[in-house]
N, C-alpha and C. Protein backbone atom coordinates (compact mmCIF):
# COMPACT_ATOMS: atom_id res chain seq x y z
N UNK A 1 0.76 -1.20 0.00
CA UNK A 1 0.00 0.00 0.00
C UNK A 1 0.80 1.27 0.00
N UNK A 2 1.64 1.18 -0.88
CA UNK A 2 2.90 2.49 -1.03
C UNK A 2 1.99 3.64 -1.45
N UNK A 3 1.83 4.91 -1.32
CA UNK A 3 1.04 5.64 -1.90
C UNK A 3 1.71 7.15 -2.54
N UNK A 4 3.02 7.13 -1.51
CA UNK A 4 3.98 8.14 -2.16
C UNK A 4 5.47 7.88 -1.60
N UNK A 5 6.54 8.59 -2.34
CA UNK A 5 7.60 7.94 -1.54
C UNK A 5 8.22 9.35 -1.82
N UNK A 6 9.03 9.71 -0.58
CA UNK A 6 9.62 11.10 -0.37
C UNK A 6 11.35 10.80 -0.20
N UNK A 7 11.82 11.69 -1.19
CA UNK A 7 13.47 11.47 -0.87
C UNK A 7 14.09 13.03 -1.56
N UNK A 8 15.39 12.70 -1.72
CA UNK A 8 16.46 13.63 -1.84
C UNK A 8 16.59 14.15 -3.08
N UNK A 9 16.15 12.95 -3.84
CA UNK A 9 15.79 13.47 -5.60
C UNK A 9 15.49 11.95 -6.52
N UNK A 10 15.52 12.19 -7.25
CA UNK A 10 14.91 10.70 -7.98
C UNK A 10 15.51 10.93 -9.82
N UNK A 11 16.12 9.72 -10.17
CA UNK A 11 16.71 9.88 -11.60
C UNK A 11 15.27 9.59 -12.02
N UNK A 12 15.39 10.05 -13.18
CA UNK A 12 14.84 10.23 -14.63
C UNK A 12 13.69 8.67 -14.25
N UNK A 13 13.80 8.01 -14.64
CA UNK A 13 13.64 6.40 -14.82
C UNK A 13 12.71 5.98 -13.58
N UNK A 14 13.34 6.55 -12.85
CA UNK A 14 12.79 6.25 -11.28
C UNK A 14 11.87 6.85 -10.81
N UNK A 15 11.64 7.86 -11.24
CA UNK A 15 10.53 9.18 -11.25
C UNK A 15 9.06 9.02 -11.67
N UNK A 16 9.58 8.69 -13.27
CA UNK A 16 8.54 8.05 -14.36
C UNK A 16 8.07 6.69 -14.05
N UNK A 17 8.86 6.02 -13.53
CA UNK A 17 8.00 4.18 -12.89
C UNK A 17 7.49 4.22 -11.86
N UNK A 18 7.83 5.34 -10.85
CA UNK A 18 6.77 5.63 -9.33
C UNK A 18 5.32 6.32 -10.35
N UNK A 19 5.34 6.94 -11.05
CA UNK A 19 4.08 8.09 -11.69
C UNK A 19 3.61 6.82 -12.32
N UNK A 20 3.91 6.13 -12.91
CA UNK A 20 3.41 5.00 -13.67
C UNK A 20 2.52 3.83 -12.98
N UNK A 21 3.30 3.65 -11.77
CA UNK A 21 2.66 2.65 -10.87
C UNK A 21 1.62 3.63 -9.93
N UNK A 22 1.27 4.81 -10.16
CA UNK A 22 0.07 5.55 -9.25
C UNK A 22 0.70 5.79 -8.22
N UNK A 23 2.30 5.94 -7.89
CA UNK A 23 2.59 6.39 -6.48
C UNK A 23 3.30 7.87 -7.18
N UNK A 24 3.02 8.86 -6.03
CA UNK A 24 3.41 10.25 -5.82
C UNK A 24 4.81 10.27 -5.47
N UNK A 25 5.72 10.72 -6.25
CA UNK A 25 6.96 11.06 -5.88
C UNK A 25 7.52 12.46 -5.29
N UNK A 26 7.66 12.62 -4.18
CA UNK A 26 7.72 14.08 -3.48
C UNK A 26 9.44 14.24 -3.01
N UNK A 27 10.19 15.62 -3.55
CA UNK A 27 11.70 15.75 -3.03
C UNK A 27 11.38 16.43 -1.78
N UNK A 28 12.33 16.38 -1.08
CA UNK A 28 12.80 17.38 -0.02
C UNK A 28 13.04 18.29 -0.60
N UNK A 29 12.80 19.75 0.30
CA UNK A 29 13.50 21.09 -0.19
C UNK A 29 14.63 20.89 0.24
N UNK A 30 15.34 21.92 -0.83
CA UNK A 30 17.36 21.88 -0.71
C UNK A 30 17.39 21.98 0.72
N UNK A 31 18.22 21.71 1.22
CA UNK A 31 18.60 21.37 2.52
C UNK A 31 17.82 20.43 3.40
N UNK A 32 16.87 19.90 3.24
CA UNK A 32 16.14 19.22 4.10
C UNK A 32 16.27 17.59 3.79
N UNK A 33 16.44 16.59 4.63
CA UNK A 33 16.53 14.85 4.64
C UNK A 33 15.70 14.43 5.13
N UNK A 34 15.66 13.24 5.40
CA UNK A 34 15.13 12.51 6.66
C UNK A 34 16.11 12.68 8.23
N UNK A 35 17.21 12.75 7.88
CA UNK A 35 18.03 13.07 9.04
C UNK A 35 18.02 14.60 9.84
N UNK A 36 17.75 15.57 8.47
CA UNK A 36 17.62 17.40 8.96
C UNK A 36 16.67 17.31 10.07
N UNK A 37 15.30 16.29 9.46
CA UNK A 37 14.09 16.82 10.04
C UNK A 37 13.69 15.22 10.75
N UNK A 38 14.76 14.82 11.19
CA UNK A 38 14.65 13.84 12.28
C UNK A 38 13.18 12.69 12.13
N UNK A 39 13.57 12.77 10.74
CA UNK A 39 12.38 10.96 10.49
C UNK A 39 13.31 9.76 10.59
N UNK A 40 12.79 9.10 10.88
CA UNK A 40 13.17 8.05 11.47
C UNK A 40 12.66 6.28 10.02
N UNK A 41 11.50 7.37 9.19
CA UNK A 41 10.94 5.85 8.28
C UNK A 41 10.15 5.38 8.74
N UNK A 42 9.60 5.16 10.14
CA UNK A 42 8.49 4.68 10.39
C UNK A 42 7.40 5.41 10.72
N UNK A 43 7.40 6.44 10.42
CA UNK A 43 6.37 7.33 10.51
C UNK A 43 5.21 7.15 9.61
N UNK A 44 4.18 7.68 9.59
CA UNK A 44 2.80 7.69 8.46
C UNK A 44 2.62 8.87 7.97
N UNK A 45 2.22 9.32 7.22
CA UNK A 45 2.78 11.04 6.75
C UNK A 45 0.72 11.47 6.08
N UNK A 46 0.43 12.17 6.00
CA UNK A 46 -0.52 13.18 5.68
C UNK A 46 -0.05 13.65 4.47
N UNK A 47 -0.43 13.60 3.26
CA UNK A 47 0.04 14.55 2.42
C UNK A 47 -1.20 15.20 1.93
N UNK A 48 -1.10 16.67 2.01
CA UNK A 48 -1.77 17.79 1.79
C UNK A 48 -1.95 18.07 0.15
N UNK A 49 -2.43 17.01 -0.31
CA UNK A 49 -2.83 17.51 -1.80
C UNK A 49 -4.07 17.88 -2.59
N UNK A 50 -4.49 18.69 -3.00
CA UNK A 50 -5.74 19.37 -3.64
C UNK A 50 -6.88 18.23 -3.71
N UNK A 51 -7.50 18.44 -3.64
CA UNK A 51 -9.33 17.43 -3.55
C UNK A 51 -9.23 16.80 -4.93
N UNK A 52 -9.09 18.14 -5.85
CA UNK A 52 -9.87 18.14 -7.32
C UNK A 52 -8.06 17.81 -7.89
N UNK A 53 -8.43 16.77 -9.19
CA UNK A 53 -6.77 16.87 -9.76
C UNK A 53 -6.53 17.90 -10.49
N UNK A 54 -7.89 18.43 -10.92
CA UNK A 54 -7.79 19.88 -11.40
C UNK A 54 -6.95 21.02 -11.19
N UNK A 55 -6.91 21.08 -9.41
CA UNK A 55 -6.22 21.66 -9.01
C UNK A 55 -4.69 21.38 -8.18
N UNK A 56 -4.12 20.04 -8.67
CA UNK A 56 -2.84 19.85 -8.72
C UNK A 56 -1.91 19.92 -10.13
N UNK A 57 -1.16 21.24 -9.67
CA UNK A 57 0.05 21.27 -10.54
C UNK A 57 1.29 20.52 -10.57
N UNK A 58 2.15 20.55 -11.57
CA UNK A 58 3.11 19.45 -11.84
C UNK A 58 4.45 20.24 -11.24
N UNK A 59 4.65 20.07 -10.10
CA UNK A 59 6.34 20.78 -9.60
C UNK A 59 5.77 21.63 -8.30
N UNK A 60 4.33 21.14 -7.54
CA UNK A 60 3.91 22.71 -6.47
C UNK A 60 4.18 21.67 -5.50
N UNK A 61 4.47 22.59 -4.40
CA UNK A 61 4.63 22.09 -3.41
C UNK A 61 3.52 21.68 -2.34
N UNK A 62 3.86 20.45 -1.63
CA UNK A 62 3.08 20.25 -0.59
C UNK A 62 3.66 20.08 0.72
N UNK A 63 2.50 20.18 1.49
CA UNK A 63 2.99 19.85 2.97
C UNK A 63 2.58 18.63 3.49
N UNK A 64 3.31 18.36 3.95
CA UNK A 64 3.46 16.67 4.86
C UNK A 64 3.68 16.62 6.21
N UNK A 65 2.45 16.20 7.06
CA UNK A 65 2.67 15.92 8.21
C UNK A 65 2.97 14.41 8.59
N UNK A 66 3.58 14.25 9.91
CA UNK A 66 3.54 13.22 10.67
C UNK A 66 2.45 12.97 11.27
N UNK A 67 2.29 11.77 12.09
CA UNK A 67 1.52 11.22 12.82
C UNK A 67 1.67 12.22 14.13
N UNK A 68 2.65 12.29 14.54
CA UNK A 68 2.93 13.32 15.42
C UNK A 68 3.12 14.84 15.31
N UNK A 69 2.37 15.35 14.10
CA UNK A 69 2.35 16.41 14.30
C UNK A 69 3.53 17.48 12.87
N UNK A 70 4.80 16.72 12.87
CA UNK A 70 5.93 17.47 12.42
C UNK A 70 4.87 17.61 11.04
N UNK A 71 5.29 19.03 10.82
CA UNK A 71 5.19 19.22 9.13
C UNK A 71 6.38 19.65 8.61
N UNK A 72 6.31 19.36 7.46
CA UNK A 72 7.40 19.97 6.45
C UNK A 72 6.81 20.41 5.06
N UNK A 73 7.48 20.88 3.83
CA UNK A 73 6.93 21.02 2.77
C UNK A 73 7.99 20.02 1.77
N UNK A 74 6.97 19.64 1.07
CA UNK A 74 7.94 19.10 -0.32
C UNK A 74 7.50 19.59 -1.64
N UNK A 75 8.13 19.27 -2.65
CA UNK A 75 8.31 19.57 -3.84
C UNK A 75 7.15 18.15 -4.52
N UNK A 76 6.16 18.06 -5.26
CA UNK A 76 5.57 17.37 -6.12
C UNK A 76 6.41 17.11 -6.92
N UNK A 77 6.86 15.74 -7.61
CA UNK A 77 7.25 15.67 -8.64
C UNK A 77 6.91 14.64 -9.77
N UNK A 78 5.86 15.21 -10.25
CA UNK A 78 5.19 14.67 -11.29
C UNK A 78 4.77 16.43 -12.47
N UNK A 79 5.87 15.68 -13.35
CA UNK A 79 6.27 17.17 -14.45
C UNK A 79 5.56 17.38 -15.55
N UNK A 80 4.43 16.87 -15.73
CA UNK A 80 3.57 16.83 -16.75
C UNK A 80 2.57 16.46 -16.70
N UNK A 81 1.44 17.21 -17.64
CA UNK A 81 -0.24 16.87 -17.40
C UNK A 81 -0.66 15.55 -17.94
N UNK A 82 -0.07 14.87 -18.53
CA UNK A 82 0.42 13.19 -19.10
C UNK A 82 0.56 12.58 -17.64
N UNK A 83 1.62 12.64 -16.97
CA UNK A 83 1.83 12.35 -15.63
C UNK A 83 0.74 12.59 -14.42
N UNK A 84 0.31 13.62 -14.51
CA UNK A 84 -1.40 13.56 -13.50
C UNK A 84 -2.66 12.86 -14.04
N UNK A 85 -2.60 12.32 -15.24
CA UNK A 85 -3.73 11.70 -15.66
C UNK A 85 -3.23 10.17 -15.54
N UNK A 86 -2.13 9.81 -15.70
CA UNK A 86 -1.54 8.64 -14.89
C UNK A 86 -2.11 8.46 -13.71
N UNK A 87 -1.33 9.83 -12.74
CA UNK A 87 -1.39 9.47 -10.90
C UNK A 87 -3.21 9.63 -11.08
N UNK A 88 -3.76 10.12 -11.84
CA UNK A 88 -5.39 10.05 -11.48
C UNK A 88 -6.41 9.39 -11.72
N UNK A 89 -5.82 7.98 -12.57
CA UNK A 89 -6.12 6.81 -12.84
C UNK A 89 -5.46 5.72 -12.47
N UNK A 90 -4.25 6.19 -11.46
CA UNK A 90 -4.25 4.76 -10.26
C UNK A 90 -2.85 4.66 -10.96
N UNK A 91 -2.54 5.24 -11.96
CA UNK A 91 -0.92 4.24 -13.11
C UNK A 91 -1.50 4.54 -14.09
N UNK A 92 -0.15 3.80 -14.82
CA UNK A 92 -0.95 3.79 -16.66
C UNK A 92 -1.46 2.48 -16.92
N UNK A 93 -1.10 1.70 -16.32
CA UNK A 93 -1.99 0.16 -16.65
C UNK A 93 -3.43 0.88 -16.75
N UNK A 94 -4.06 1.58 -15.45
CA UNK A 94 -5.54 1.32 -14.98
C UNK A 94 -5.90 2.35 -16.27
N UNK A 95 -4.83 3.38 -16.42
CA UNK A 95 -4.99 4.68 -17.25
C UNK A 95 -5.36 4.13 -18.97
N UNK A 96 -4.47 3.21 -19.46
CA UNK A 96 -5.49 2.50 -20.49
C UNK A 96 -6.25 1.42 -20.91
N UNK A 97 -6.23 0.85 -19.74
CA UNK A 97 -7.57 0.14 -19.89
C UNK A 97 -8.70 0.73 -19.95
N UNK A 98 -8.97 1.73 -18.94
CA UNK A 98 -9.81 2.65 -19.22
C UNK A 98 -10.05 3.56 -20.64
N UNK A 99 -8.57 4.13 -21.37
CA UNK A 99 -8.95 4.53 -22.61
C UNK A 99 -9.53 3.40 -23.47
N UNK A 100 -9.37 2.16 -23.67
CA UNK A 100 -9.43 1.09 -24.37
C UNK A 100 -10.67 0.66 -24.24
N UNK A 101 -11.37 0.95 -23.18
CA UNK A 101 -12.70 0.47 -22.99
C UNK A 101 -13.86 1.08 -23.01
């Protein structure tokens, strides 16, 4: 039940197969880790993203809380309106079956 995965940056390849499989890929802002802001990995995180996909852009930032409270902001990184019609059909598997049908 992966639903987004947050890190330091993500190559090319790695970016596009999280958006593909329906998971949200989110960077840290420059200076910020898991170590800056004292996560530990077992945390459950909140991510603060728009209701409507309408109103998610490709590169805006969100905020992410902990279970306990900590927030931070990250960077969205899904760079194209190709790429939100992916994450808004689950992947591209679910994304054309649905065109196909």
């Amino acid at each position: 039940g992966v639903k987004a995965v947050i890190a330091k940056g993500f190559e090319r390849i790695h970016r596009s197969n999280l958006v593909g499989m329906g998971i949200i890929p989110l960077r840290f802002k420059a200076g910020e880790d898991a170590d800056s802001l004292n996560l530990s990995g077992h945390e459950c995180f909140t991510i603060d993203l728009p209701r409507k996909i309408t109103e998610i852009r490709p590169g805006q930032d969100v905020t992410v809380t902990t279970q306990n409270g900590k927030s931070f902001t990250c960077t969205l990184c899904i760079n194209t309106q190709v790429e939100l019609e992916y994450f808004n059909h689950g992947g591209i598997l679910p994304y054309l079956i649905r065109k196909l049908a």
